[in-house]
C-alpha atoms as a PDB file:
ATOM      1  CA  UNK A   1     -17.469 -15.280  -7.214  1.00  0.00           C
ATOM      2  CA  UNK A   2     -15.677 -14.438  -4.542  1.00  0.00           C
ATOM      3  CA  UNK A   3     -12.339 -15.482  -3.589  1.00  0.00           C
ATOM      4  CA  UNK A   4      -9.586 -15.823  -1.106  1.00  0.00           C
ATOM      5  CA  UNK A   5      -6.992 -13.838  -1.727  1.00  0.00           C
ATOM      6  CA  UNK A   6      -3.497 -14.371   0.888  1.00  0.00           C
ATOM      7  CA  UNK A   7      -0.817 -11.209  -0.631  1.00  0.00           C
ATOM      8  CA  UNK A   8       2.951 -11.451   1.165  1.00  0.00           C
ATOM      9  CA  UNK A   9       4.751  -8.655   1.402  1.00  0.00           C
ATOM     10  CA  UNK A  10       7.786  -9.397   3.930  1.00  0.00           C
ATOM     11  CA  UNK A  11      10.116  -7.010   2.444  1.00  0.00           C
ATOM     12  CA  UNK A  12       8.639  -4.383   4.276  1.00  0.00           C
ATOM     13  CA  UNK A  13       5.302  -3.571   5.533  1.00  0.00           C
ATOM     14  CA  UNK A  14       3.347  -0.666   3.391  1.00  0.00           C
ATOM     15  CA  UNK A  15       2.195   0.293   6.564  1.00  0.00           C
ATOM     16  CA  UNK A  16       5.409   2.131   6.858  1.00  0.00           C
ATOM     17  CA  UNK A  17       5.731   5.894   5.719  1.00  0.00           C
ATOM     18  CA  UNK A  18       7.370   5.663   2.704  1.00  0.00           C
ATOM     19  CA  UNK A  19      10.945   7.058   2.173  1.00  0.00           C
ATOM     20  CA  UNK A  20      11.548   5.711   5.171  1.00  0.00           C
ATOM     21  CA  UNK A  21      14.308   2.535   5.699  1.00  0.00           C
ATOM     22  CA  UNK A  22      13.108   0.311   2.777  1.00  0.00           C
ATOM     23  CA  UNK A  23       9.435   1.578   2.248  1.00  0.00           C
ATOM     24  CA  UNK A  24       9.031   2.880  -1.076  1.00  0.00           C
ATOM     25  CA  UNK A  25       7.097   1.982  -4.820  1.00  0.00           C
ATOM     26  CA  UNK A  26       7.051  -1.879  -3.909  1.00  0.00           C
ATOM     27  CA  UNK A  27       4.628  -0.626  -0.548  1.00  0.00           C
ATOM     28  CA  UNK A  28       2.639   1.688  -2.958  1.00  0.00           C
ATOM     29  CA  UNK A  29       2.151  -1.044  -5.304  1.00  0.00           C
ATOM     30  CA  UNK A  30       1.134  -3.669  -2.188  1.00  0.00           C
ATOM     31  CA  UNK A  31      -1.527  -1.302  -0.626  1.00  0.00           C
ATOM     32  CA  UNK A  32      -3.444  -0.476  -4.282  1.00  0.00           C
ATOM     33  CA  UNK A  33      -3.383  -4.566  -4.838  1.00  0.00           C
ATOM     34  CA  UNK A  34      -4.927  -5.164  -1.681  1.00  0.00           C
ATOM     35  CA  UNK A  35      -7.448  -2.219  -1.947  1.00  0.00           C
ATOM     36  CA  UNK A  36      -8.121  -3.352  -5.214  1.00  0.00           C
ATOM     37  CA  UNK A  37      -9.068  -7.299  -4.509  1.00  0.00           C
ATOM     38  CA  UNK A  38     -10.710  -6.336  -1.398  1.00  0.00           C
ATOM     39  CA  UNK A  39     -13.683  -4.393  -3.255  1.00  0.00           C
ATOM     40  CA  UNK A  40     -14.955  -7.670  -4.314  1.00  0.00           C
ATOM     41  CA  UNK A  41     -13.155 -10.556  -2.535  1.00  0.00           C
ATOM     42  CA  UNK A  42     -11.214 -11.762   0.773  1.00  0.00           C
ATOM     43  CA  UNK A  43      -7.957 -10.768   1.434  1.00  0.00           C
ATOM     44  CA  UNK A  44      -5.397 -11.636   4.071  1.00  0.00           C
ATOM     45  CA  UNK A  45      -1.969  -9.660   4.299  1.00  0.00           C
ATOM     46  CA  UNK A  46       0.560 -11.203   5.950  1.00  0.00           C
ATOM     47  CA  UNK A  47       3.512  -8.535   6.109  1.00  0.00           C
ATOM     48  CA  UNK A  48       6.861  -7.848   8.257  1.00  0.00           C
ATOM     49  CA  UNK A  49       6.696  -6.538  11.573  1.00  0.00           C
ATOM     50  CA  UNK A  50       7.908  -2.527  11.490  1.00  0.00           C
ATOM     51  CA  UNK A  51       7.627   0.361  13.955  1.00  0.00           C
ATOM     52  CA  UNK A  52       4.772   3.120  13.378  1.00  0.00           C
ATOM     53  CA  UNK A  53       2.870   1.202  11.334  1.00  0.00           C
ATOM     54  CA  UNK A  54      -0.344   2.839  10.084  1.00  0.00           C
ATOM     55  CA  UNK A  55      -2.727   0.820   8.065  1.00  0.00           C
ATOM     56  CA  UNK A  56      -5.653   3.251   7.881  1.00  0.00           C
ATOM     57  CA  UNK A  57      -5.591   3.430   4.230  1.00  0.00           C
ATOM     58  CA  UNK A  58      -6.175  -0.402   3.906  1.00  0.00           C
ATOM     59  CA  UNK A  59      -9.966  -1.338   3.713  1.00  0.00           C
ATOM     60  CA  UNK A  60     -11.785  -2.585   6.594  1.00  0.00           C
ATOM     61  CA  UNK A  61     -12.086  -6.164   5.503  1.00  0.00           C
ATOM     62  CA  UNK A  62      -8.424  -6.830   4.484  1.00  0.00           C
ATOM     63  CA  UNK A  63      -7.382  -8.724   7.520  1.00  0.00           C
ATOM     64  CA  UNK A  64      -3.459  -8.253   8.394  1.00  0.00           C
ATOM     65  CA  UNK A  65      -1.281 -10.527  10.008  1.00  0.00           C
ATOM     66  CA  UNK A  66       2.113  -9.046  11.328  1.00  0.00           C
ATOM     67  CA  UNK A  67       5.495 -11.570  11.768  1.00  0.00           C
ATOM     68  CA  UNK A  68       8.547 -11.582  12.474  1.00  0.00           C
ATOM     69  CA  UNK A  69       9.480 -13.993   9.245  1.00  0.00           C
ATOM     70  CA  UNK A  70      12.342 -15.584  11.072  1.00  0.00           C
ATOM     71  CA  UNK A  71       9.916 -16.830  13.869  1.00  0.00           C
ATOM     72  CA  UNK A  72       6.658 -17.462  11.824  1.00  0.00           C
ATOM     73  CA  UNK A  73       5.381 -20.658  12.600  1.00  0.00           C
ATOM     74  CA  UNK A  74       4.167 -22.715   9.532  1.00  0.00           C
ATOM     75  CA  UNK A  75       1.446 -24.624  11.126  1.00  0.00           C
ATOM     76  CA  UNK A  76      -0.574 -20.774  11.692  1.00  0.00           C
ATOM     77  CA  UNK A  77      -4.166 -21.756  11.338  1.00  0.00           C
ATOM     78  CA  UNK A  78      -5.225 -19.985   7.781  1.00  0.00           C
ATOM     79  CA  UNK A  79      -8.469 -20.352   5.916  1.00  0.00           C
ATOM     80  CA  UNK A  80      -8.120 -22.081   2.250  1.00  0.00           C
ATOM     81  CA  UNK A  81      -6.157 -19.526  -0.229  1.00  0.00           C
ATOM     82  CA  UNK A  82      -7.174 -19.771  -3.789  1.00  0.00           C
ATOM     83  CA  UNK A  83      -4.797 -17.848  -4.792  1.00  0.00           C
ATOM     84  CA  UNK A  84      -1.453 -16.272  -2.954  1.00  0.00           C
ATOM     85  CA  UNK A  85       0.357 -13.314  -4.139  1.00  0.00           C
ATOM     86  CA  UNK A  86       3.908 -13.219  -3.115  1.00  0.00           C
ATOM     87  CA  UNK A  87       5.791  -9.565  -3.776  1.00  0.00           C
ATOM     88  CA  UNK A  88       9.574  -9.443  -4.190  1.00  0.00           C
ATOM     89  CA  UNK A  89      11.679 -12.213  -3.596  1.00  0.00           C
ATOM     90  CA  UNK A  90      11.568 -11.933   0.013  1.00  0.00           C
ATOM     91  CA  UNK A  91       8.189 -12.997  -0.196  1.00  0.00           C
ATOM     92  CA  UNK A  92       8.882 -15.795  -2.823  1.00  0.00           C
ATOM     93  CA  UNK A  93      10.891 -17.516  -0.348  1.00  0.00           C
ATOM     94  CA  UNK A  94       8.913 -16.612   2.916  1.00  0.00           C
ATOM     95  CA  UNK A  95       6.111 -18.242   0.793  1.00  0.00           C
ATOM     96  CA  UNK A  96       7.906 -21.495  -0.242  1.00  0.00           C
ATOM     97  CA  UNK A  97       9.078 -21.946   3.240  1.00  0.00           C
ATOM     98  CA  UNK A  98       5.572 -21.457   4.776  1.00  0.00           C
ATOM     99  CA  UNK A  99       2.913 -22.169   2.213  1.00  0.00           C
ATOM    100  CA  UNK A 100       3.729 -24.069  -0.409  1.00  0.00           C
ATOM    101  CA  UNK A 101       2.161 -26.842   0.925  1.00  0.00           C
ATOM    102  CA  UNK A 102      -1.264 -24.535   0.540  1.00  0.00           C
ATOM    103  CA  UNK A 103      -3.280 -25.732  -3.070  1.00  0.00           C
ATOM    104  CA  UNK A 104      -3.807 -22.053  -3.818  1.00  0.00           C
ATOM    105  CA  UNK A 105      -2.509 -20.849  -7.242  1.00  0.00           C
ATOM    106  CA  UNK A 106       1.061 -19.444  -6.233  1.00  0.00           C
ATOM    107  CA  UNK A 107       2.133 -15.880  -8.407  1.00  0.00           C
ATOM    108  CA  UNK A 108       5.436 -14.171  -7.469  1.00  0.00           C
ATOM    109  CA  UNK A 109       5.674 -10.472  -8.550  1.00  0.00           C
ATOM    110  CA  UNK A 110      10.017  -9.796  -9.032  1.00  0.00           C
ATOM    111  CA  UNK A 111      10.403  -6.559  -7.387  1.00  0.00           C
ATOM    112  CA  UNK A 112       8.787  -3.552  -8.159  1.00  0.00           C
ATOM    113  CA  UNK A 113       8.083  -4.678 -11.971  1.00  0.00           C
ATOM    114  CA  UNK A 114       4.430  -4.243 -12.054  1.00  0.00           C
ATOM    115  CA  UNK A 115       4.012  -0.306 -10.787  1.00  0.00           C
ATOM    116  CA  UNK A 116       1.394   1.775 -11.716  1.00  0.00           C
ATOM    117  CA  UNK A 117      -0.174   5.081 -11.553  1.00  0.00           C
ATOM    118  CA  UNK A 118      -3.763   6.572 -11.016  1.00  0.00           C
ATOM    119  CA  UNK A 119      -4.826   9.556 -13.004  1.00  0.00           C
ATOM    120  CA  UNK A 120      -7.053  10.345 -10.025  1.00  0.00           C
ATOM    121  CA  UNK A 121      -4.090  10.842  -7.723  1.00  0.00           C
ATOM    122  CA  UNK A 122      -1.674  12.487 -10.521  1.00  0.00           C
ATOM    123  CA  UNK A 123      -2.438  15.110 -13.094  1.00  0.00           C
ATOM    124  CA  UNK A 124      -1.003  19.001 -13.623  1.00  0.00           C
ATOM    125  CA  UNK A 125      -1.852  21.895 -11.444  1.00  0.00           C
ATOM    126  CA  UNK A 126      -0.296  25.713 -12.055  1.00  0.00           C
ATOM    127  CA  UNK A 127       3.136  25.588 -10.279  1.00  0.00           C
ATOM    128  CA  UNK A 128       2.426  28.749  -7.553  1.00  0.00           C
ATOM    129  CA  UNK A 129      -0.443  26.533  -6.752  1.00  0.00           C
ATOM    130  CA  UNK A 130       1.345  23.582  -6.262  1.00  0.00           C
ATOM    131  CA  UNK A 131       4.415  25.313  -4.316  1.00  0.00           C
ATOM    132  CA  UNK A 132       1.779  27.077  -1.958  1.00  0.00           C
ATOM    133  CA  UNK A 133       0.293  23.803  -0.828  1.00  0.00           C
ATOM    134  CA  UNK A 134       4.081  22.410   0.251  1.00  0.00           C
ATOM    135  CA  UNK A 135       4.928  25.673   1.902  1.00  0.00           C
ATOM    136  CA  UNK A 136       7.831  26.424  -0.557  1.00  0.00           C
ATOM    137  CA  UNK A 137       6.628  30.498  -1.862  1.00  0.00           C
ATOM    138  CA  UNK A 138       9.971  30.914  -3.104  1.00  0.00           C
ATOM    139  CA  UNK A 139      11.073  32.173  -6.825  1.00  0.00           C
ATOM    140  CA  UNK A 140      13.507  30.141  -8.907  1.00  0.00           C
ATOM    141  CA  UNK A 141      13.924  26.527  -9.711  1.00  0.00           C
ATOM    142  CA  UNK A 142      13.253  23.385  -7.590  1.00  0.00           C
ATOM    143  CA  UNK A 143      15.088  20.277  -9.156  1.00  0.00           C
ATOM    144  CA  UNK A 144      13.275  17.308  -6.746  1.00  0.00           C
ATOM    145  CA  UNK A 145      14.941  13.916  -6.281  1.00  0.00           C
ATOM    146  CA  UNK A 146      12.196  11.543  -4.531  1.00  0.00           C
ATOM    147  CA  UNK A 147      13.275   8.292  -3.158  1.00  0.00           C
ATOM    148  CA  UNK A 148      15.078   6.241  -0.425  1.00  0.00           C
ATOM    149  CA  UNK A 149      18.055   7.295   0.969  1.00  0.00           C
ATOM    150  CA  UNK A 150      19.428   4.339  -0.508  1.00  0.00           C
ATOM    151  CA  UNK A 151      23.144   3.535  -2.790  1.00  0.00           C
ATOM    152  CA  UNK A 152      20.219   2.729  -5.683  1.00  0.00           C
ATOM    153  CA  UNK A 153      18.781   5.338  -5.750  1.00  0.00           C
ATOM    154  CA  UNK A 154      21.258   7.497  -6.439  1.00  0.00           C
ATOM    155  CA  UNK A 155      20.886  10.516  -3.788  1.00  0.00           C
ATOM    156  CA  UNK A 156      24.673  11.014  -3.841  1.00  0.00           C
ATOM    157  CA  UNK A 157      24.768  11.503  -7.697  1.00  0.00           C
ATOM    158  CA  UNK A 158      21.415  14.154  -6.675  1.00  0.00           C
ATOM    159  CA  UNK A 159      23.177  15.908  -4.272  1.00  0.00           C
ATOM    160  CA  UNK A 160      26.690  16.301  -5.999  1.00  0.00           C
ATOM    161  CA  UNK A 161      25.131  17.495  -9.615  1.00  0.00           C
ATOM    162  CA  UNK A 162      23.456  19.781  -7.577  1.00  0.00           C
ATOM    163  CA  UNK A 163      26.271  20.859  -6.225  1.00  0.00           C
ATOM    164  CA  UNK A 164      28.272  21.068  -9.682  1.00  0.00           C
ATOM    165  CA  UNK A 165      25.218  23.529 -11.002  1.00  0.00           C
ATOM    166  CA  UNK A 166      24.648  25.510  -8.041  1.00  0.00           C
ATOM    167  CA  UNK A 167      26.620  28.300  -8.430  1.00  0.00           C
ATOM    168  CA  UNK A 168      25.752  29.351 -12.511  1.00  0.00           C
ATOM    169  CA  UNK A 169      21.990  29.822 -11.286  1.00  0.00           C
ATOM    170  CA  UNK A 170      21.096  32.567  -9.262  1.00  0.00           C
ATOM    171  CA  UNK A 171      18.475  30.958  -7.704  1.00  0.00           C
ATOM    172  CA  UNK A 172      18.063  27.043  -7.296  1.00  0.00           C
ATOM    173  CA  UNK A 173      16.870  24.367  -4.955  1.00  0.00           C
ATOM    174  CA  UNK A 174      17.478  20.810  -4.679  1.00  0.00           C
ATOM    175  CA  UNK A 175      13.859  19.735  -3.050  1.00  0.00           C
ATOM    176  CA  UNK A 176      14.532  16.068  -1.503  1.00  0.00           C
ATOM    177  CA  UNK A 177      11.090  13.837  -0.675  1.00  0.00           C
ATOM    178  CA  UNK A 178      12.154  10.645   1.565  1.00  0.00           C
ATOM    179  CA  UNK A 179      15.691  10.293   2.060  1.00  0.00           C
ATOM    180  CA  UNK A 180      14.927   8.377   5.186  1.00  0.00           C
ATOM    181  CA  UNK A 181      14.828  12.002   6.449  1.00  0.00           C
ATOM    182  CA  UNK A 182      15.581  12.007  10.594  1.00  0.00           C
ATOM    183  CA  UNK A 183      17.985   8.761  10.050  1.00  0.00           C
ATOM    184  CA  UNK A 184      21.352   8.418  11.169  1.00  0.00           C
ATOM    185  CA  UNK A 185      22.309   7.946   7.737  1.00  0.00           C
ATOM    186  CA  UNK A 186      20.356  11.117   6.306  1.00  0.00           C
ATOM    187  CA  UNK A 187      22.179  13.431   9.327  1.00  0.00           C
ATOM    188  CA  UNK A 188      25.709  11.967   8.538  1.00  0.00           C
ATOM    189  CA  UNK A 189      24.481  12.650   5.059  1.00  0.00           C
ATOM    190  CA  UNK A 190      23.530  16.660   6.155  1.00  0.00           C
ATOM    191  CA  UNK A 191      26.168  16.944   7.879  1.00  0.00           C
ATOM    192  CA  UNK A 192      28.644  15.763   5.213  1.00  0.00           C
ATOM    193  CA  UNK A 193      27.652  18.617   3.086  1.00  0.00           C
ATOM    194  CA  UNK A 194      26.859  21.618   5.729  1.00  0.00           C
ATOM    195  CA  UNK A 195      29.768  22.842   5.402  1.00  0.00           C
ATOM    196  CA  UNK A 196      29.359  24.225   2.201  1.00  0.00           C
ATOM    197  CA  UNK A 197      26.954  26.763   0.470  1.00  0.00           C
ATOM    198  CA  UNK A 198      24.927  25.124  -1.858  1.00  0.00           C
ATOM    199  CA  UNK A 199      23.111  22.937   1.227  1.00  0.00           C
ATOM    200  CA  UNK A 200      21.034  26.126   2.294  1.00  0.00           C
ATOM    201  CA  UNK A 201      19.411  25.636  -0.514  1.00  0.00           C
ATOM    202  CA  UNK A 202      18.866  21.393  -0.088  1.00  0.00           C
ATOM    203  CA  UNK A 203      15.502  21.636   1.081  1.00  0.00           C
ATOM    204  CA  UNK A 204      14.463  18.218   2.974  1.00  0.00           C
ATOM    205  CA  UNK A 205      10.964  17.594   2.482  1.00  0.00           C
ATOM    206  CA  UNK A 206      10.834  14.361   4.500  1.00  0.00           C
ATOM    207  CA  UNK A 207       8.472  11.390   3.873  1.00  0.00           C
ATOM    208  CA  UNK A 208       5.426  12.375   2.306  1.00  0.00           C
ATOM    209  CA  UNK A 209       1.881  10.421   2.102  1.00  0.00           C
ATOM    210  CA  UNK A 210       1.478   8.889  -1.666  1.00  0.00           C
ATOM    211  CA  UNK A 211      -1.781  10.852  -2.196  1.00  0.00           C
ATOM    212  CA  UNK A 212       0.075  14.046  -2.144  1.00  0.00           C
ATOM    213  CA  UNK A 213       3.260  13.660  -3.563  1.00  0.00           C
ATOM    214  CA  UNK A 214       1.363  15.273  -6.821  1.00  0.00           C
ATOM    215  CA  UNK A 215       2.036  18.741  -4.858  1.00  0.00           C
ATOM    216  CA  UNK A 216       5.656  18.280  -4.782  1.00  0.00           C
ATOM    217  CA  UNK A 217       5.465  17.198  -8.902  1.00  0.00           C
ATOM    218  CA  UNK A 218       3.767  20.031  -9.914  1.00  0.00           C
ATOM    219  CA  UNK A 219       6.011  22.517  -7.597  1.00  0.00           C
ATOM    220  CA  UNK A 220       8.939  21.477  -9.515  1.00  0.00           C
ATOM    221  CA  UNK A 221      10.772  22.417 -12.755  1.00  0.00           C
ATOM    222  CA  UNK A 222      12.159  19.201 -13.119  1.00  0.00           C
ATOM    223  CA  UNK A 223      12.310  16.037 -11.176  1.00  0.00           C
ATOM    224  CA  UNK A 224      15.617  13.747 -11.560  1.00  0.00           C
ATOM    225  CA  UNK A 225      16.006  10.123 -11.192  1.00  0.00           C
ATOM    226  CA  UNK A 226      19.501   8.769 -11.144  1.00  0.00           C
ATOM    227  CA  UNK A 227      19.269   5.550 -10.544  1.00  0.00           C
ATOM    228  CA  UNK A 228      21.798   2.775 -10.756  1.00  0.00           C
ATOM    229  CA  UNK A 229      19.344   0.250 -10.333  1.00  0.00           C
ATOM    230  CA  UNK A 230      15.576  -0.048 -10.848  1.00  0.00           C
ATOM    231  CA  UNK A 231      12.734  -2.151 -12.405  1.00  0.00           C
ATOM    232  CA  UNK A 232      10.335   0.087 -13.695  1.00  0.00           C
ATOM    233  CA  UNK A 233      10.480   3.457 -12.735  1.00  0.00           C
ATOM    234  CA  UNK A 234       7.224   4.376 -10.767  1.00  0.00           C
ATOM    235  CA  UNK A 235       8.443   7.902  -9.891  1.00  0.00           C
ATOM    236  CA  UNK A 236       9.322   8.965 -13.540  1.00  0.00           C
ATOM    237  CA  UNK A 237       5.478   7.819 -14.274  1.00  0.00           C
ATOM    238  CA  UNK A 238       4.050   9.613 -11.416  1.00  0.00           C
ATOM    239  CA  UNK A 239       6.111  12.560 -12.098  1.00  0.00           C
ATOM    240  CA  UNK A 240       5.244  12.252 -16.011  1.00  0.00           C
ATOM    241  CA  UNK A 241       1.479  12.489 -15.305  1.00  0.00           C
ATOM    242  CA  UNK A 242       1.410  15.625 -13.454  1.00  0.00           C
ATOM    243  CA  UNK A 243       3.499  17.083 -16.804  1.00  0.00           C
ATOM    244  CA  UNK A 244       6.460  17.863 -14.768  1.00  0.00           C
ATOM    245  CA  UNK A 245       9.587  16.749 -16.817  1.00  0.00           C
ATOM    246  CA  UNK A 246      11.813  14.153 -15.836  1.00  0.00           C
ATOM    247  CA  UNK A 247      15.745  13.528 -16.461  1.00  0.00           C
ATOM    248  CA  UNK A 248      16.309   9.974 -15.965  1.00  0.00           C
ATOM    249  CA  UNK A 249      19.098   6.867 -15.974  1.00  0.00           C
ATOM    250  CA  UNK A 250      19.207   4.880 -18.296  1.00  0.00           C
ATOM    251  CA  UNK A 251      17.577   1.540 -16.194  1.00  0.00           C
ATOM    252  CA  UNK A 252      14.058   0.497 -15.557  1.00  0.00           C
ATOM    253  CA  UNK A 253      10.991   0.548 -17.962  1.00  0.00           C
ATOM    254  CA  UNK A 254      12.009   4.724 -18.241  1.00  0.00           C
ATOM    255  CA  UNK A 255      12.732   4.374 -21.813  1.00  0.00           C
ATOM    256  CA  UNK A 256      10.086   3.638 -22.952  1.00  0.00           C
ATOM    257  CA  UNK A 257       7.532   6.061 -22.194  1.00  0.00           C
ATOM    258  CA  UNK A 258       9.456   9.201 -22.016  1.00  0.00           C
ATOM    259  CA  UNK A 259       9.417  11.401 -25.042  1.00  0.00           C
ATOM    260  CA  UNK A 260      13.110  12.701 -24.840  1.00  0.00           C
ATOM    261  CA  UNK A 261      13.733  16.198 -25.761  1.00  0.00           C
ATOM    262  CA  UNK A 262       9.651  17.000 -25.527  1.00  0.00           C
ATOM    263  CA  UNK A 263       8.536  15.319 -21.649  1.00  0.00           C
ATOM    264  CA  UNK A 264      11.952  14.275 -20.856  1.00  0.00           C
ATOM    265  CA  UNK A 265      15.618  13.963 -20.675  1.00  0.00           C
ATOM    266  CA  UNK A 266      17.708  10.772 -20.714  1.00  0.00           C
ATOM    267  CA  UNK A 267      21.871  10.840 -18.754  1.00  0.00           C
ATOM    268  CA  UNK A 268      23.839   8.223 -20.568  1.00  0.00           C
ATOM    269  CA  UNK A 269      26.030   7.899 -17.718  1.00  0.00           C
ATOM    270  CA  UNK A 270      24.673   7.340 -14.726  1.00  0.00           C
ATOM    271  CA  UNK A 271      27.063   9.813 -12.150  1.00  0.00           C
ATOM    272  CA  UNK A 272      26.809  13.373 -11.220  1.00  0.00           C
ATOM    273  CA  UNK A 273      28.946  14.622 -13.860  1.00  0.00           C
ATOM    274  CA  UNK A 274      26.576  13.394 -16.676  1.00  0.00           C
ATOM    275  CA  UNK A 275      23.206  14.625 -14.426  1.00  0.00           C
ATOM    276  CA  UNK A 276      25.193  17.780 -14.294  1.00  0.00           C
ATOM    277  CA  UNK A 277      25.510  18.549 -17.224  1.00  0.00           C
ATOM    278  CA  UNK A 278      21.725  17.529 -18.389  1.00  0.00           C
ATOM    279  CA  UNK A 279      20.578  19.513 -15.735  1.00  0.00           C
ATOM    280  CA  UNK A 280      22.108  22.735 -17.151  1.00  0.00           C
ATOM    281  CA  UNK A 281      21.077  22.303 -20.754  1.00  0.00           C
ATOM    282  CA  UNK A 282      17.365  21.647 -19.216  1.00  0.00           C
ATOM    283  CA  UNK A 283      17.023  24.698 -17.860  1.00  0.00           C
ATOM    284  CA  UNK A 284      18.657  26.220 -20.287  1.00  0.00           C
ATOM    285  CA  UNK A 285      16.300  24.837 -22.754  1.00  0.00           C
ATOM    286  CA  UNK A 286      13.154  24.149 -20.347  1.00  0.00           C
ATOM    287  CA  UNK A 287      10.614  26.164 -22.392  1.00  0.00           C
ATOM    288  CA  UNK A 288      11.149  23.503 -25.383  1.00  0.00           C
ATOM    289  CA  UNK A 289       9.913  20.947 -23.110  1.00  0.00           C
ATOM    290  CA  UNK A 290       6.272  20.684 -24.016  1.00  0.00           C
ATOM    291  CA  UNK A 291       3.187  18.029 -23.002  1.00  0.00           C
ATOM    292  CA  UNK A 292       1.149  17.795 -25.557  1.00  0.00           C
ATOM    293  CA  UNK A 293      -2.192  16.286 -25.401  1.00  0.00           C
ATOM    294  CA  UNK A 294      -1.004  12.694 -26.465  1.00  0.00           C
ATOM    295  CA  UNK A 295       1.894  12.381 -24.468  1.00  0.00           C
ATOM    296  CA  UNK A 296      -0.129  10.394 -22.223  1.00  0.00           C
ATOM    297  CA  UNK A 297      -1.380   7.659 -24.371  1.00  0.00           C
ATOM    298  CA  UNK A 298       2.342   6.407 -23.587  1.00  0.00           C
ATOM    299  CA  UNK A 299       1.716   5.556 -19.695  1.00  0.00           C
ATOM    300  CA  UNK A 300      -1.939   4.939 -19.555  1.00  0.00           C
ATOM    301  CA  UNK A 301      -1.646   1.809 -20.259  1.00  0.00           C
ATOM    302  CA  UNK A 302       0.100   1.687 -16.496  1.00  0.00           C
ATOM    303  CA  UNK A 303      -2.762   2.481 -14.702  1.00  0.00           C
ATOM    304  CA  UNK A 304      -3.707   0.767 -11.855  1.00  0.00           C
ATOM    305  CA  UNK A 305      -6.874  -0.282 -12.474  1.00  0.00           C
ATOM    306  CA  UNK A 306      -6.409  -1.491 -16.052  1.00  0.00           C
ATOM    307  CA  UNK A 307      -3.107  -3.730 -14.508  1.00  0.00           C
ATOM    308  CA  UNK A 308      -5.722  -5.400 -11.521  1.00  0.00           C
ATOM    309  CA  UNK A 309      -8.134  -6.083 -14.231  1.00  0.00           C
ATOM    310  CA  UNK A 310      -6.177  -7.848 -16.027  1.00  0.00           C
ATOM    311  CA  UNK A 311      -4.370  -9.781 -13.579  1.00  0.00           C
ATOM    312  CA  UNK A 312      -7.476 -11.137 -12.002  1.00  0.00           C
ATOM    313  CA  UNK A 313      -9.091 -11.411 -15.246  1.00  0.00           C
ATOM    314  CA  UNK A 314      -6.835 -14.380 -16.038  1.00  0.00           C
ATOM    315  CA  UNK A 315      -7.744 -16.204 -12.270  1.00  0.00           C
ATOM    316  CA  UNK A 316     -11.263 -15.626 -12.769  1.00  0.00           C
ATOM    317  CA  UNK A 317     -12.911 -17.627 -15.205  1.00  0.00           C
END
């Protein structure tokens, strides 16, 4: 039976390239949802108003609706939800304010909590491959931080380990995807640092479209997350699945399906000291880091489809 499906996401619109301002796992996790309920029911999006918004990759029967949430006008003429997906708590309150007087069965998703990945879009490829297809032919290592440029995230604590190892390798890059490359906040950020050596070899990489971020994974030796904040950990999963290793804060869901010292490496402290240092025993050490075949039994459980299955597997009865 099919049903009619309303999902909210007024944080930011996954229309937006992600990396970008606040675009990032949450719009990921938004566009696979919709794509998802869409193969078999009705679905509205009603999402925040942004600049360059491309929504190509949605399916041709998700209908959007773009606001401004400060002017949206309750009394919007909407066809009879059975169910209404709000995503973040942006979205929980956009929906109380607007919708709650709707009979549809009301779920609010905290965050970025319930990210997944896709085998299909992630899995290992030989690293010259990988680094020919992003136009980085260079020898050496690439460490690669992927996120917002964003106090969370942690690209400070990225860019200053970086800059505490450079110099004991004789050849190193710190490859950056999103960073809300072209901002003012990203230039202050280049700027900041241009004055020194190490940031000829920062290599910018800019936002990059979801379905081929598994290029910039499999080009690297080592992808780091320092984090000071985050839910689950969607890169470290992503990253994880193409068999690149990971070194990782201790916040999120990370923990738990990392195999430290084998797929992974864990910093205790979350600043660049600690990241520092774990970055230099890595590679050091990297040939001891070893997939083997049932290191992913650990995140398949996180894959997309088995997580939608479930979820409307309980609202469908």
């Amino acid at each position: 039976m099919a049903l009619n499906f309303c999902v909210v996401s007024i944080h930011s619109c996954p229309g937006e390239k992600i990396g970008l301002n606040k675009a990032g796992g949450l719009n990921i996790y938004v566009t696979n949802l919709v794509n998802f309920l869409s193969a078999n029911h009705n679905v509205y999006l009603i999402t925040k108003d942004c600049d360059n918004c491309d929504l190509n990759f949605l399916k041709s029967n998700v209908k959007v609706i773009h606001c401004n949430p400060k002017d949206y006008n309750p009394k919007n003429v909407l066809p009879n939800f059975d169910v209404i997906i709000s995503n973040y708590w942006t979205s929980g309150i956009f929906c109380k304010l607007n919708l709650s007087k709707s009979n549809a069965v009301k779920i609010n998703i905290s965050h970025t909590c319930l990210l997944y990945t896709s085998r299909d879009l992630f899995s290992p490829e030989a690293l010259t491959v990988a680094r020919k297809k992003i136009d980085f032919v260079q020898d050496g290592k690439l460490i690669l931080f992927v996120g917002r440029n964003d106090y969370l995230k942690g690209i400070d604590i990225a860019i200053d380990a970086f800059q505490k190892i450079y110099n004991e390798f004789e050849s190193i890059t710190l490859g950056i995807v999103g960073g809300d490359y072209g901002s003012d906040s990203q230039k202050i950020m280049e700027k900041k640092h241009s004055k020194f050596l190490y940031s000829k070899d920062i290599k910018w990489f800019g936002s990059v479209p979801h379905d081929e971020l598994r290029n910039y994974y499999n080009a690297s030796n080592l992808v780091i997350i320092p984090s000071r904040s985050e839910t689950f950990g969607l890169v470290c999963l992503e990253a994880l699945a193409c068999e690149t290793p990971v070194l990782f804060s201790d916040t999120g869901r990370m923990r738990d399906f990392v195999h430290i010292g084998k797929t992974g490496m864990i910093s205790e402290e979350t600043n660049a000291e600690s990241f520092s240092m774990n970055i230099r025993e890595f590679l050091k050490n990297e040939k001891t880091f070893i997939f083997r075949e049932h290191y992913y039994e650990k995140i398949s459980k996180f894959e997309w489809t088995l997580i939608f299955k479930k979820l409307t597997s309980q609202l469908i009865k």
